[in-house]
C-alpha atoms as a PDB file:
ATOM      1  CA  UNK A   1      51.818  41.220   1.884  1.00  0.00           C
ATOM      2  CA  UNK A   2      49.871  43.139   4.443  1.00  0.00           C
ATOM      3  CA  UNK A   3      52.414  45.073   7.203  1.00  0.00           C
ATOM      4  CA  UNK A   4      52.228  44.982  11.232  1.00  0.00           C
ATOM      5  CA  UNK A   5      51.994  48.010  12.129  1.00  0.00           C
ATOM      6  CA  UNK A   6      53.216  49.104  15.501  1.00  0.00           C
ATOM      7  CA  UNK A   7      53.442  52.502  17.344  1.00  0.00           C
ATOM      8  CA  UNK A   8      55.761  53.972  19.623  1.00  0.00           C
ATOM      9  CA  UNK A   9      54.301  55.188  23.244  1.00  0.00           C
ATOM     10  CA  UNK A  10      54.274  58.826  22.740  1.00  0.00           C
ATOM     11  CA  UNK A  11      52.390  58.553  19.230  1.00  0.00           C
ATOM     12  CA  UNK A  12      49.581  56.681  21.426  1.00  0.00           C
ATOM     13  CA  UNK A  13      49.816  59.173  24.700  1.00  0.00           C
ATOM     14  CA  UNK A  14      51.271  62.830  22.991  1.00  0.00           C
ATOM     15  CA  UNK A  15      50.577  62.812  19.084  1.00  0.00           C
ATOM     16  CA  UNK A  16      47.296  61.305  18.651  1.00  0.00           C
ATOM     17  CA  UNK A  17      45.284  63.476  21.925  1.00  0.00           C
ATOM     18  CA  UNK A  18      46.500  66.287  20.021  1.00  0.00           C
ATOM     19  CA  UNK A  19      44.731  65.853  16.680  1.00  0.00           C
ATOM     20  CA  UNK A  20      41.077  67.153  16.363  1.00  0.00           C
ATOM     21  CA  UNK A  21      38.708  63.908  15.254  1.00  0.00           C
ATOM     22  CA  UNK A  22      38.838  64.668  11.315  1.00  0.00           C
ATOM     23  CA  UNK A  23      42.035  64.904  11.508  1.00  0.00           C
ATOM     24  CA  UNK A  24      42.774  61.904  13.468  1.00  0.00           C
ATOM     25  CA  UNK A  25      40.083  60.053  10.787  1.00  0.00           C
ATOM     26  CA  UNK A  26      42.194  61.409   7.765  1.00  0.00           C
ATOM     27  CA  UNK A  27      45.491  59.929   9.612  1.00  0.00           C
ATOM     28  CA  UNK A  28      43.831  56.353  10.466  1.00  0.00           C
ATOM     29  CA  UNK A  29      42.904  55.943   7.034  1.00  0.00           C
ATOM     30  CA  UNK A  30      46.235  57.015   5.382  1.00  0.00           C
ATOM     31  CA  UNK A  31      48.330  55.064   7.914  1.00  0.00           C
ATOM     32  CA  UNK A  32      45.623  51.681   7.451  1.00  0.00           C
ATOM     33  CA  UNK A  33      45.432  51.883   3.622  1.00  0.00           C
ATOM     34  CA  UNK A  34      49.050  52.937   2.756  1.00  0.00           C
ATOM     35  CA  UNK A  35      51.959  51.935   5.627  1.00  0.00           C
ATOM     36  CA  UNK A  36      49.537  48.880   6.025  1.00  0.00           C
ATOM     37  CA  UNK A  37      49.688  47.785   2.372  1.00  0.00           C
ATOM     38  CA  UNK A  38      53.201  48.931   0.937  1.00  0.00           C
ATOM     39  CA  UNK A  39      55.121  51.535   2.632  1.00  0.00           C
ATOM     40  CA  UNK A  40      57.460  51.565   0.349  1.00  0.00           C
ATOM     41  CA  UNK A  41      55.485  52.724  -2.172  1.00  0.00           C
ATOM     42  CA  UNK A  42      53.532  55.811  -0.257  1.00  0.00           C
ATOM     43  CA  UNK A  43      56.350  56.327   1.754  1.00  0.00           C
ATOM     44  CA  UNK A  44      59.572  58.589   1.162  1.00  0.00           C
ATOM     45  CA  UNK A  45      62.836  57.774   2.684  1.00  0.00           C
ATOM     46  CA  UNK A  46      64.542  60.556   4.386  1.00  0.00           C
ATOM     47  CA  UNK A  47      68.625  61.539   4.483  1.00  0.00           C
ATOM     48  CA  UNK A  48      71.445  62.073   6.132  1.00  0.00           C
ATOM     49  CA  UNK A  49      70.541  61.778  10.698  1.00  0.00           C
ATOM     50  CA  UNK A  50      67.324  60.115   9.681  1.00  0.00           C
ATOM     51  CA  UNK A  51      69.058  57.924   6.491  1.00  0.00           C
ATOM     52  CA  UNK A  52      66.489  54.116   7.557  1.00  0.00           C
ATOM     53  CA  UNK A  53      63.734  55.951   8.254  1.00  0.00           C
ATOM     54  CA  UNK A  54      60.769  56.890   5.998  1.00  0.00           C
ATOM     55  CA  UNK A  55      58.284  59.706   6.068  1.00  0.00           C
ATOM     56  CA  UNK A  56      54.312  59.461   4.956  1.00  0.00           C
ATOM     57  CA  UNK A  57      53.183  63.244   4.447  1.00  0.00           C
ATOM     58  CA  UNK A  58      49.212  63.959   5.438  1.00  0.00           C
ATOM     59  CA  UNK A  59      48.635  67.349   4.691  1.00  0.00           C
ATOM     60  CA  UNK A  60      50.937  69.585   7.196  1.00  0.00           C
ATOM     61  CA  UNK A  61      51.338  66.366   9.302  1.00  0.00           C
ATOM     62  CA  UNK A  62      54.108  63.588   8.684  1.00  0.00           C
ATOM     63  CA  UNK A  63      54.402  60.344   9.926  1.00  0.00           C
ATOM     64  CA  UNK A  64      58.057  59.081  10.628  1.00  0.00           C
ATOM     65  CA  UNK A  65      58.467  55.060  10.492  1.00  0.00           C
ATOM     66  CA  UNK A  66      60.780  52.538   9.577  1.00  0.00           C
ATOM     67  CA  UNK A  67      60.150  49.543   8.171  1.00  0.00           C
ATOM     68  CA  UNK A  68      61.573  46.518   9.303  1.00  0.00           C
ATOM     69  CA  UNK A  69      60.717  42.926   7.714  1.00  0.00           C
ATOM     70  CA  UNK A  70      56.794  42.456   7.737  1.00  0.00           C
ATOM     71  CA  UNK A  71      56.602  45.512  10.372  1.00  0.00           C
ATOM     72  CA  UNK A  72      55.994  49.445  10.009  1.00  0.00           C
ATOM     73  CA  UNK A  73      57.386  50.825  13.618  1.00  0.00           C
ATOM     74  CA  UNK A  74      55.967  54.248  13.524  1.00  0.00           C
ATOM     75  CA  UNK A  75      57.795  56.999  15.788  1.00  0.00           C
ATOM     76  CA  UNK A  76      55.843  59.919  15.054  1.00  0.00           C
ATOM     77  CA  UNK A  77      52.475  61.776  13.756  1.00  0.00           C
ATOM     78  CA  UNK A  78      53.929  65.173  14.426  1.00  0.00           C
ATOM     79  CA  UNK A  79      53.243  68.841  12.526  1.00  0.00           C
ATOM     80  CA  UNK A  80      55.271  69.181   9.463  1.00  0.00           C
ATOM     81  CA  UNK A  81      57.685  72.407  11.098  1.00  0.00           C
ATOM     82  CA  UNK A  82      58.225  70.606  14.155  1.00  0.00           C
ATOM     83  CA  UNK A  83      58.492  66.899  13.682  1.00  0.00           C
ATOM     84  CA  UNK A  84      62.130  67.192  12.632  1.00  0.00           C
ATOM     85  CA  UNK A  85      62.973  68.889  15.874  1.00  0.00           C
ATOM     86  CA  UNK A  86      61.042  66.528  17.858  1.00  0.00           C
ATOM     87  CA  UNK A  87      62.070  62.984  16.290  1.00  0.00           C
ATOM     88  CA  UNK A  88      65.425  62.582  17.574  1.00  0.00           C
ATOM     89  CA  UNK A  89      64.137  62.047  21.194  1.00  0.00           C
ATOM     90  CA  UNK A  90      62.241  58.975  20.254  1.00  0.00           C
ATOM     91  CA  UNK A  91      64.744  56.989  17.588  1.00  0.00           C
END
């Protein structure tokens, strides 16, 4: 069953600028074959504040999503040592 996926506003206007194009290649591709396909699978959930969401890790990047029905909402494609700091402000 193949997942919507849908991004939050700052992934489209602050994470994604960021990223040089190989990078931002490496992401598509991981997001597209694995969030799109089974999340559940690729993914890992995460604990305690952020128990419902889920975690893909790329390298030092992660992408923080939840999954909800038929759709992947995804809130972040953030650096590994500061996602955690910076995810609160968008969940």
């Amino acid at each position: 069953m193949p997942y919507e996926l849908r991004y939050h506003p700052d992934v489209r206007d602050i994470d994604i600028p960021q990223l040089n194009e190989a990078l931002k290649r490496r992401i598509k591709k991981a997001i597209e074959q694995r969030l799109a396909t089974s999340p559940h699978q690729y993914g890992e959930p995460l604990r305690k504040t952020l128990k419902g969401y889920w975690k893909l890790r790329i390298g030092d990047y992660r992408v923080v999503f939840k999954i909800d029905k038929n759709e992947v909402l995804i809130f972040a494609i953030i650096n590994r040592k500061d996602v955690y700091t910076k995810i609160f402000k968008r969940i």
